[in-house]
PDB file of N, CA and C in Angstrom:
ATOM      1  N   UNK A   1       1.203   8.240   1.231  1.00  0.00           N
ATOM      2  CA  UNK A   1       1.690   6.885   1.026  1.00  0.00           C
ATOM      3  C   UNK A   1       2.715   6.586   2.097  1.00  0.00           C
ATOM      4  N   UNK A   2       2.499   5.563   2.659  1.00  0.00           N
ATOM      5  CA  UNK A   2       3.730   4.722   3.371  1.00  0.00           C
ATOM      6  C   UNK A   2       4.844   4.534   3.193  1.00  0.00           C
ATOM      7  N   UNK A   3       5.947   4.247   3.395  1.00  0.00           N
ATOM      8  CA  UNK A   3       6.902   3.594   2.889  1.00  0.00           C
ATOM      9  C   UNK A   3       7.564   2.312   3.392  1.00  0.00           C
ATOM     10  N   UNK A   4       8.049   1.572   2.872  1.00  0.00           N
ATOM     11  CA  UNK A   4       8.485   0.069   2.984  1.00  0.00           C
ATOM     12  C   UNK A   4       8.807  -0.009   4.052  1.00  0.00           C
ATOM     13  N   UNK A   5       9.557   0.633   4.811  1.00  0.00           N
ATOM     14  CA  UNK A   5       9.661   0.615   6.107  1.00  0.00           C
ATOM     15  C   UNK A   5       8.512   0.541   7.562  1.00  0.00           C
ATOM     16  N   UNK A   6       7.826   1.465   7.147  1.00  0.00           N
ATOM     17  CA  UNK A   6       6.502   1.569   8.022  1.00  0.00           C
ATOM     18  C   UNK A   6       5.849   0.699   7.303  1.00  0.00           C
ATOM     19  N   UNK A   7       5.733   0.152   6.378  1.00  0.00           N
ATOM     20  CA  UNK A   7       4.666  -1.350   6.236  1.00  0.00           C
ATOM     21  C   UNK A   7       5.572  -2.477   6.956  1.00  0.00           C
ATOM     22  N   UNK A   8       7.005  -2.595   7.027  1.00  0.00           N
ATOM     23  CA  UNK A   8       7.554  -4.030   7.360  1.00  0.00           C
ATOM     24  C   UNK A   8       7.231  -3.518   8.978  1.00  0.00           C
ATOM     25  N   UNK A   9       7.485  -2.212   9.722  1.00  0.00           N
ATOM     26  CA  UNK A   9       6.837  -2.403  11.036  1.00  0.00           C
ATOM     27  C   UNK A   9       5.461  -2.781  11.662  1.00  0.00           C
ATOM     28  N   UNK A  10       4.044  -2.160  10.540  1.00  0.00           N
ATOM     29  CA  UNK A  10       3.213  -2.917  10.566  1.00  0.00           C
ATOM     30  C   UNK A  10       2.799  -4.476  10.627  1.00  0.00           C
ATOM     31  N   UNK A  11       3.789  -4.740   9.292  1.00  0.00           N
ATOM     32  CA  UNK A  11       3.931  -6.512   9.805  1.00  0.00           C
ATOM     33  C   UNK A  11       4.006  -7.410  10.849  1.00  0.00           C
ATOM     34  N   UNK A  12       5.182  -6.158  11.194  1.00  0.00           N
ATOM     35  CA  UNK A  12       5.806  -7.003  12.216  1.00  0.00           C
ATOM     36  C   UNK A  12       5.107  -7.289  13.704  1.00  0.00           C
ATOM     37  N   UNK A  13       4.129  -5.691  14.053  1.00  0.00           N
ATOM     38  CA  UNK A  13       3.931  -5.315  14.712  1.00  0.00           C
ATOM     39  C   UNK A  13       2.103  -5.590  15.456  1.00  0.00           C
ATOM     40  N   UNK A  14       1.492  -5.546  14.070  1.00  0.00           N
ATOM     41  CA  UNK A  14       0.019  -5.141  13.928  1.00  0.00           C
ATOM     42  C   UNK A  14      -0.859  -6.514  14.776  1.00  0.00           C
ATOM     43  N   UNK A  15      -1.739  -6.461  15.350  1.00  0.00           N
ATOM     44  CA  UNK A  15      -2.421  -7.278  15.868  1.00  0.00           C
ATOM     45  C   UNK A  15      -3.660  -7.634  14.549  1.00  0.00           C
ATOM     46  N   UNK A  16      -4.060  -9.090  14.742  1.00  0.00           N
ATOM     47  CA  UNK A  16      -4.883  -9.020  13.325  1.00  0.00           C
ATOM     48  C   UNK A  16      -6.189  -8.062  13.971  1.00  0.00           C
ATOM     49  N   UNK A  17      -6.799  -7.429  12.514  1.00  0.00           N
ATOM     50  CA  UNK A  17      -7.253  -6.761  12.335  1.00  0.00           C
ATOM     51  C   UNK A  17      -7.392  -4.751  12.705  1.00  0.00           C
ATOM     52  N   UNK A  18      -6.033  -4.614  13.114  1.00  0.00           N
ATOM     53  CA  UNK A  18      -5.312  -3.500  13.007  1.00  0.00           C
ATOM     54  C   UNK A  18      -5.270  -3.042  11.455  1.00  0.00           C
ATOM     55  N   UNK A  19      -5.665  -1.758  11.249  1.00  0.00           N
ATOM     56  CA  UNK A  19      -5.958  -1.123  10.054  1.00  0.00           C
ATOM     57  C   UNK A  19      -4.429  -0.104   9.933  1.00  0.00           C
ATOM     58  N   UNK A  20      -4.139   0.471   8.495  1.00  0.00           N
ATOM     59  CA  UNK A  20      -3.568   1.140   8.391  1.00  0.00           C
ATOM     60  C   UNK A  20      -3.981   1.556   7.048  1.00  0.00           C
ATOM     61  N   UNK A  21      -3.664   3.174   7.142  1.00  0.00           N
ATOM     62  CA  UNK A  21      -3.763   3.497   5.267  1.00  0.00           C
ATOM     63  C   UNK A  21      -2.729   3.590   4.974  1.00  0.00           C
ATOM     64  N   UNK A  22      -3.212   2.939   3.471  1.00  0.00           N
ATOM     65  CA  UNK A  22      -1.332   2.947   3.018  1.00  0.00           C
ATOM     66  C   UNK A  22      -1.082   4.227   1.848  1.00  0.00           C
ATOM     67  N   UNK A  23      -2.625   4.207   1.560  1.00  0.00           N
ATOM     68  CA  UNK A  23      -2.312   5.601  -0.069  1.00  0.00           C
ATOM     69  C   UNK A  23      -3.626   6.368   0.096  1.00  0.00           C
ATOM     70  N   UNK A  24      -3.691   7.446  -0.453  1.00  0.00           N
ATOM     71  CA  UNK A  24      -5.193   8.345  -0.378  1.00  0.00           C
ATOM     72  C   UNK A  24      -4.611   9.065  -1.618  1.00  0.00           C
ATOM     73  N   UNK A  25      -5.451   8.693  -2.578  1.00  0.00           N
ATOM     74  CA  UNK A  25      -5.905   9.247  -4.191  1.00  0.00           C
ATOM     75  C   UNK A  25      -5.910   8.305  -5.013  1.00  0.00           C
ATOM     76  N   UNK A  26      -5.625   8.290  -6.232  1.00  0.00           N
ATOM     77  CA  UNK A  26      -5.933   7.415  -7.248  1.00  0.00           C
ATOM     78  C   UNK A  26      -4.798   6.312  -7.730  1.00  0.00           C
ATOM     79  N   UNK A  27      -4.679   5.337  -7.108  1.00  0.00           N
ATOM     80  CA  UNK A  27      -3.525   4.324  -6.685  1.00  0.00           C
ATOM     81  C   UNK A  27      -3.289   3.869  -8.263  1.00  0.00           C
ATOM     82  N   UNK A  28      -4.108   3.199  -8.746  1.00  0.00           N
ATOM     83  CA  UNK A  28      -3.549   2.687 -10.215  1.00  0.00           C
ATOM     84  C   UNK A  28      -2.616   3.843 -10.795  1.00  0.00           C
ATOM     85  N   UNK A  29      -3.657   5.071 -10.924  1.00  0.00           N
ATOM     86  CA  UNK A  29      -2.921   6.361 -11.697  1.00  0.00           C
ATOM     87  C   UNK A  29      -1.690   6.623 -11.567  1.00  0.00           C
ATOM     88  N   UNK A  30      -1.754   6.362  -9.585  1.00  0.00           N
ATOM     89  CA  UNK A  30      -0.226   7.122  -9.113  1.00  0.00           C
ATOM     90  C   UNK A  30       0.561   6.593  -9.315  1.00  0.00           C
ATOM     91  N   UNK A  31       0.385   4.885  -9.352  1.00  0.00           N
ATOM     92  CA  UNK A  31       1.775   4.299  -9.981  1.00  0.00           C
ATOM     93  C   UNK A  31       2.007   3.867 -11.190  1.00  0.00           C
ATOM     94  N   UNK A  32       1.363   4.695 -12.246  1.00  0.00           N
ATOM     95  CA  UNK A  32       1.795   4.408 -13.673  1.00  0.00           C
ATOM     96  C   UNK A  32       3.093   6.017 -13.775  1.00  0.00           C
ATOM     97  N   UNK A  33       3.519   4.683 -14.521  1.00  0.00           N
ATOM     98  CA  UNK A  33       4.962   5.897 -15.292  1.00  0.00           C
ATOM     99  C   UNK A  33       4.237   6.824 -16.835  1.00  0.00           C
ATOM    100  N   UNK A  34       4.019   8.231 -16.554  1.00  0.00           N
ATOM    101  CA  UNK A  34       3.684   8.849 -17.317  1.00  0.00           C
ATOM    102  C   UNK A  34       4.600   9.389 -17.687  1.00  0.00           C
ATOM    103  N   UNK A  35       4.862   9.458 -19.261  1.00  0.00           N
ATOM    104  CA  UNK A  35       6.020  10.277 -20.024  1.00  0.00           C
ATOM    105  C   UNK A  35       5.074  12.024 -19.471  1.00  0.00           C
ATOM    106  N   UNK A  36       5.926  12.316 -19.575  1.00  0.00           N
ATOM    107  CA  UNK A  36       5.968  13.946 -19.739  1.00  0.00           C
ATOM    108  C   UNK A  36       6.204  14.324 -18.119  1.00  0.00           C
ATOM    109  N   UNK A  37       6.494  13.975 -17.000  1.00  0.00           N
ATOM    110  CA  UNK A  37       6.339  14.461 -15.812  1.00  0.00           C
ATOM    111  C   UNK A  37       7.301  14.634 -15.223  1.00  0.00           C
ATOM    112  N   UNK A  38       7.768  15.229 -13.977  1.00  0.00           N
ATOM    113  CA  UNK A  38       8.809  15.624 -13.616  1.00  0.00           C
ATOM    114  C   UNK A  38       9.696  14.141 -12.929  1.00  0.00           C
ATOM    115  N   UNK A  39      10.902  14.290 -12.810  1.00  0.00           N
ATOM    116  CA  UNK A  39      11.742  13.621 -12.429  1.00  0.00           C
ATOM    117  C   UNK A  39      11.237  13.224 -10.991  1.00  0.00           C
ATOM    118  N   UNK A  40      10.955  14.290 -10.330  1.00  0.00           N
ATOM    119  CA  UNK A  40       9.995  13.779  -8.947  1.00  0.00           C
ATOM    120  C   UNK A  40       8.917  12.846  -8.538  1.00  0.00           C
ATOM    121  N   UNK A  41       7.887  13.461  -9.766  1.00  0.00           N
ATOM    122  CA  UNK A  41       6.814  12.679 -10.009  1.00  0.00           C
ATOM    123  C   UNK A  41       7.316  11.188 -10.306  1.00  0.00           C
ATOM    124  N   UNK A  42       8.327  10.882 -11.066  1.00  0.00           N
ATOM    125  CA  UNK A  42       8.705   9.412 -11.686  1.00  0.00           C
ATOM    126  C   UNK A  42       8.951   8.440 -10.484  1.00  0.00           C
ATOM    127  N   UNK A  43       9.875   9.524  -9.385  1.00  0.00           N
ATOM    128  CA  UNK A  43      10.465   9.006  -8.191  1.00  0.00           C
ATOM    129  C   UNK A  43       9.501   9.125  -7.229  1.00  0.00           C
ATOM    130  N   UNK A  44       8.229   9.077  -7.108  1.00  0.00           N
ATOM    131  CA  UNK A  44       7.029   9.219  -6.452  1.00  0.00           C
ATOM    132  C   UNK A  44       6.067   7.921  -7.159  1.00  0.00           C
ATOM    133  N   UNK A  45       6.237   8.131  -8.267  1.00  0.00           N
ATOM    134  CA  UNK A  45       5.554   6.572  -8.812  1.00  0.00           C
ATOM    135  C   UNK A  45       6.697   5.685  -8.411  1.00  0.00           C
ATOM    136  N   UNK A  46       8.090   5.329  -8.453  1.00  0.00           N
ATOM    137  CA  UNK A  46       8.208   4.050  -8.156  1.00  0.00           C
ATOM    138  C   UNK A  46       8.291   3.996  -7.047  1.00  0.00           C
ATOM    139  N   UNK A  47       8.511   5.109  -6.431  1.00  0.00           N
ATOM    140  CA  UNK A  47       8.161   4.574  -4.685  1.00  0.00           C
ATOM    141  C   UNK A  47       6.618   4.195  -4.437  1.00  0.00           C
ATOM    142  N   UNK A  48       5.827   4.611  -4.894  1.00  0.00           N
ATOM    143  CA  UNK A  48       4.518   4.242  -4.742  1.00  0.00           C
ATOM    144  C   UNK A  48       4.385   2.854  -5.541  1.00  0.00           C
ATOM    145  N   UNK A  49       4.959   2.650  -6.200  1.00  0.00           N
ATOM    146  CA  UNK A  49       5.185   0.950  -6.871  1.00  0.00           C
ATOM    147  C   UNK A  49       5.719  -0.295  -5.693  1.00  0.00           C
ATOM    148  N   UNK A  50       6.544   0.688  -5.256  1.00  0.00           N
ATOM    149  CA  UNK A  50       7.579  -0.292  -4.187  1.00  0.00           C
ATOM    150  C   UNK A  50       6.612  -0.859  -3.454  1.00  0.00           C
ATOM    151  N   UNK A  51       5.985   0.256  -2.813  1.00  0.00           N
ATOM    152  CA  UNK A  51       4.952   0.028  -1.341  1.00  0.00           C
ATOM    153  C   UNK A  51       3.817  -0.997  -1.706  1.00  0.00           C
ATOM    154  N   UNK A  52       3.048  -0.428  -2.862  1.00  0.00           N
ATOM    155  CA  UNK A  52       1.812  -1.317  -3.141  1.00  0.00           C
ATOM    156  C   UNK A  52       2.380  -2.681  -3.533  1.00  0.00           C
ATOM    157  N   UNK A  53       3.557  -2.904  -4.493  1.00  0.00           N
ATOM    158  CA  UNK A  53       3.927  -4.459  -4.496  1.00  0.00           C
ATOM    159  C   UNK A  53       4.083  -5.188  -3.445  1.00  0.00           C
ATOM    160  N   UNK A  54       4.699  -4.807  -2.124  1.00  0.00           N
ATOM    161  CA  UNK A  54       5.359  -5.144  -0.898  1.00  0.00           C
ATOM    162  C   UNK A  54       3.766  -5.725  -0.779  1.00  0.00           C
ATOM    163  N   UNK A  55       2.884  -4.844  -0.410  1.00  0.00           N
ATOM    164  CA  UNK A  55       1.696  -4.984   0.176  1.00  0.00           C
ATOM    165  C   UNK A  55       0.685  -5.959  -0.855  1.00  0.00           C
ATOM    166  N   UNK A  56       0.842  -5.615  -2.087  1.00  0.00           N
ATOM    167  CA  UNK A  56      -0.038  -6.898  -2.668  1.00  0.00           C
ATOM    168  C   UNK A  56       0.493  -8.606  -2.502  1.00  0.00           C
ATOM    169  N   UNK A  57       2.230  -8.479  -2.442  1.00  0.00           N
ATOM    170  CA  UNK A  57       2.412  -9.823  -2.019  1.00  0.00           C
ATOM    171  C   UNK A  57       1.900  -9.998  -0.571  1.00  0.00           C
ATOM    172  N   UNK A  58       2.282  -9.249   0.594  1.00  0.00           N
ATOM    173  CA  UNK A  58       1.435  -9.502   1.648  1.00  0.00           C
ATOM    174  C   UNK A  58      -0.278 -10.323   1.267  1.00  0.00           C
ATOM    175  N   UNK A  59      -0.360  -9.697   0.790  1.00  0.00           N
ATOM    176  CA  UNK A  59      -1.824  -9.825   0.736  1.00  0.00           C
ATOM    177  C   UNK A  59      -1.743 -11.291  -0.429  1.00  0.00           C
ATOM    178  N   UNK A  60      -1.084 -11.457  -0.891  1.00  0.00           N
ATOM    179  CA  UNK A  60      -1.475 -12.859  -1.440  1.00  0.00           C
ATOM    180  C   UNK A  60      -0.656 -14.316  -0.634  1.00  0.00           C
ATOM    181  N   UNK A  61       0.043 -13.790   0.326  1.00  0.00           N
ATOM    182  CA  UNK A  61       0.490 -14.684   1.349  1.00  0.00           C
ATOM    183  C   UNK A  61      -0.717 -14.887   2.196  1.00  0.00           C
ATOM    184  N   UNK A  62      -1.663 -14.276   2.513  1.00  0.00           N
ATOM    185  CA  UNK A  62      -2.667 -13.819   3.480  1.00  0.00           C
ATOM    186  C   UNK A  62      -2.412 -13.417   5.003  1.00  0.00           C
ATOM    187  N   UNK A  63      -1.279 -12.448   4.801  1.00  0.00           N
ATOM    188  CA  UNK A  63      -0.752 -11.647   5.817  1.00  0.00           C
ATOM    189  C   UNK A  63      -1.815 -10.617   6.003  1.00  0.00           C
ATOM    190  N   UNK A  64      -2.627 -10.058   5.102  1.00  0.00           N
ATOM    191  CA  UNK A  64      -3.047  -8.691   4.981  1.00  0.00           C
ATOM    192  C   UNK A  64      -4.426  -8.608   4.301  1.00  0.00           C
ATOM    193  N   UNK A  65      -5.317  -8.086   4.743  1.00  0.00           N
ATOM    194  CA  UNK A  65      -6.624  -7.936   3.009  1.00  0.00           C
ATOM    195  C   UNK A  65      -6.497  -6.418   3.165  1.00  0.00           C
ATOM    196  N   UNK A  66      -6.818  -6.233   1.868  1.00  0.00           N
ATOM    197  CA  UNK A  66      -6.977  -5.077   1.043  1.00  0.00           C
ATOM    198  C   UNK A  66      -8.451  -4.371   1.199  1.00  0.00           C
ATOM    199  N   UNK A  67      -8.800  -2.922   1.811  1.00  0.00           N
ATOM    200  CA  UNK A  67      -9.931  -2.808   1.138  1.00  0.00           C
ATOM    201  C   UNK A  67      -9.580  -0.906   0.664  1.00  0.00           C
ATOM    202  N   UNK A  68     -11.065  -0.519   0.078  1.00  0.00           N
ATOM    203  CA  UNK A  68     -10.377   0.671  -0.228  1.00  0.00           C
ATOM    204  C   UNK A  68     -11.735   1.622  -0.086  1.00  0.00           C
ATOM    205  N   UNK A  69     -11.845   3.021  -0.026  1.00  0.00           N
ATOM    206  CA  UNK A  69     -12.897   3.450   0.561  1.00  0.00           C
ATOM    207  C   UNK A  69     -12.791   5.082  -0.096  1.00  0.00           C
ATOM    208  N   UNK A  70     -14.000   5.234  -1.065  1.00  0.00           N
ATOM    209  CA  UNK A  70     -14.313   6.377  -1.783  1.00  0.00           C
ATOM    210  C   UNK A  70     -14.374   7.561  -0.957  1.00  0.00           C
ATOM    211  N   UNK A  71     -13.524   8.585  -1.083  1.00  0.00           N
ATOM    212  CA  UNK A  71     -13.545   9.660  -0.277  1.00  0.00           C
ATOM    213  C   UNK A  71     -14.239  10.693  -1.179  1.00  0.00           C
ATOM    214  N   UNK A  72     -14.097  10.978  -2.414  1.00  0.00           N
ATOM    215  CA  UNK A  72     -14.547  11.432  -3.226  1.00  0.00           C
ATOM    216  C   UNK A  72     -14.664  11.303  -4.894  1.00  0.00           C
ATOM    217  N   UNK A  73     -15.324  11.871  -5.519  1.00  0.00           N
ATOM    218  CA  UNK A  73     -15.048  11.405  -6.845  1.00  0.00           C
ATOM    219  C   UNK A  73     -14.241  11.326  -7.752  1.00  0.00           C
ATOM    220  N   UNK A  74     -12.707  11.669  -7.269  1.00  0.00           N
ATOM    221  CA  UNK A  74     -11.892  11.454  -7.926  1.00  0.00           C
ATOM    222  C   UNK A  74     -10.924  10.656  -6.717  1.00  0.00           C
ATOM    223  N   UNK A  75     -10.813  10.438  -6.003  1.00  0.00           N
ATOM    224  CA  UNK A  75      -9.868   9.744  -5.103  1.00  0.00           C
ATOM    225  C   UNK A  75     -10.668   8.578  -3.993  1.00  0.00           C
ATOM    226  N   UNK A  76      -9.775   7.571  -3.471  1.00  0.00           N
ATOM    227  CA  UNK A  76     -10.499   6.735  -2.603  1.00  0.00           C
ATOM    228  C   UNK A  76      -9.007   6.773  -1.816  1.00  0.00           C
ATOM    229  N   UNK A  77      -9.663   6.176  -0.231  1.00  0.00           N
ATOM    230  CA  UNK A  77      -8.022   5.830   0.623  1.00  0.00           C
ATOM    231  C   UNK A  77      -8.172   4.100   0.623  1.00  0.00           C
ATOM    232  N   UNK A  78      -7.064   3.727   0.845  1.00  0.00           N
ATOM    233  CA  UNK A  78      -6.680   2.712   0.542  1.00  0.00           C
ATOM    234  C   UNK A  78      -5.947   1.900   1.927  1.00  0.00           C
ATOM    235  N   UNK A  79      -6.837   1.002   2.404  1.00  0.00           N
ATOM    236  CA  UNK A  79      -6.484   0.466   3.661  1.00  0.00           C
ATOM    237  C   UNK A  79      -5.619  -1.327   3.674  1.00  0.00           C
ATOM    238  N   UNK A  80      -4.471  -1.278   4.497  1.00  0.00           N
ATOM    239  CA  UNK A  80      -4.415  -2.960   4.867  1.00  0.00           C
ATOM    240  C   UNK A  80      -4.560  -3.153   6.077  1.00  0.00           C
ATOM    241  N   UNK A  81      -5.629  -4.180   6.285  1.00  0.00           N
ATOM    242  CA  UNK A  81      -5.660  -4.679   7.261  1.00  0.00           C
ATOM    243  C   UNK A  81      -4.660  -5.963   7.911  1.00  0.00           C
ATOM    244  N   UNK A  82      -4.336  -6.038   8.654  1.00  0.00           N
ATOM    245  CA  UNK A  82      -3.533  -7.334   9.019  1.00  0.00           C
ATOM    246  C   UNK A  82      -4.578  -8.427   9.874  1.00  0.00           C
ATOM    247  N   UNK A  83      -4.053  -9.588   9.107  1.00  0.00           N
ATOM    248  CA  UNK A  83      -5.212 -10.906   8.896  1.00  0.00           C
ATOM    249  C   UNK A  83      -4.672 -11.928  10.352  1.00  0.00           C
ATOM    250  N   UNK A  84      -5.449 -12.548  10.645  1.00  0.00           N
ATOM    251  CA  UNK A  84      -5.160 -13.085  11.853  1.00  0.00           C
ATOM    252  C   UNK A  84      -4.124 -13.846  11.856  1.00  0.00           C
ATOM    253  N   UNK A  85      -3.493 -14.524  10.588  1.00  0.00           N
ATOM    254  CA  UNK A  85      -2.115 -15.192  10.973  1.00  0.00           C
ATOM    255  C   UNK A  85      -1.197 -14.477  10.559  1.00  0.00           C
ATOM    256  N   UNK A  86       0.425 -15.145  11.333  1.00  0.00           N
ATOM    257  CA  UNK A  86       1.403 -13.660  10.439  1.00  0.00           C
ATOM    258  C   UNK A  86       2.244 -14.995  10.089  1.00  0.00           C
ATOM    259  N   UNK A  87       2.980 -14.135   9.059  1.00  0.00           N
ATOM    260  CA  UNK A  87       3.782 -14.900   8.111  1.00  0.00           C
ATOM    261  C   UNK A  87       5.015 -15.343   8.787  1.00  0.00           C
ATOM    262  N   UNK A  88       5.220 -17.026   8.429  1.00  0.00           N
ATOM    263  CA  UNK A  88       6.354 -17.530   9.103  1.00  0.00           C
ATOM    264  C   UNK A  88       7.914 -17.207   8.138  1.00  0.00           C
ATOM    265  N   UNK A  89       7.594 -16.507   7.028  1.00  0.00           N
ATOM    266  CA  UNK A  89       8.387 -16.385   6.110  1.00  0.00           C
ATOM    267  C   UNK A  89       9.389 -15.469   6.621  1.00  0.00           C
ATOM    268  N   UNK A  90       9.060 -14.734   7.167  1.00  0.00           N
ATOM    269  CA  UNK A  90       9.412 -13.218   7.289  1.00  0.00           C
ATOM    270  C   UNK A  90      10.873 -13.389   8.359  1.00  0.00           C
TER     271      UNK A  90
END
């Protein structure tokens, strides 16, 4: 997984249609808060919360599309692409 930092340089940076992965394994899973897990694990889901929110608002500004790509049967990697316009927000 990425972190907020290396996605806001992507932003900033990426020519449209420049790819990046942002997660490789099971993204819903990884960012649910499961009781029973270590203090690490918790601090690994909300950082993995941080990143994918950052990146789903991207992606509903239409900074970014989303796609994601089965590596195996229990995991897929998880790509953003950067979309041909960039955000005047930023």
């Amino acid at each position: 997984m990425i972190d907020l930092e290396a996605f806001g340089k992507f932003l900033d940076t990426a020519q449209a249609g420049e790819r990046l992965t942002y997660h490789r394994g099971r993204l819903a899973y990884d960012r649910a808060d499961r009781g029973g897990v270590s203090d690490a694990d918790r601090d690994a889901a909300r950082e993995i919360n941080k990143v994918a929110n950052a990146i789903w608002e991207a992606a509903q500004a239409g900074q970014v599309v989303l796609t994601q790509h089965r590596v195996d049967p229990s995991a897929c990697e998880y790509f953003v692409t950067r979309a041909n316009g960039k955000d005047t927000s930023r």
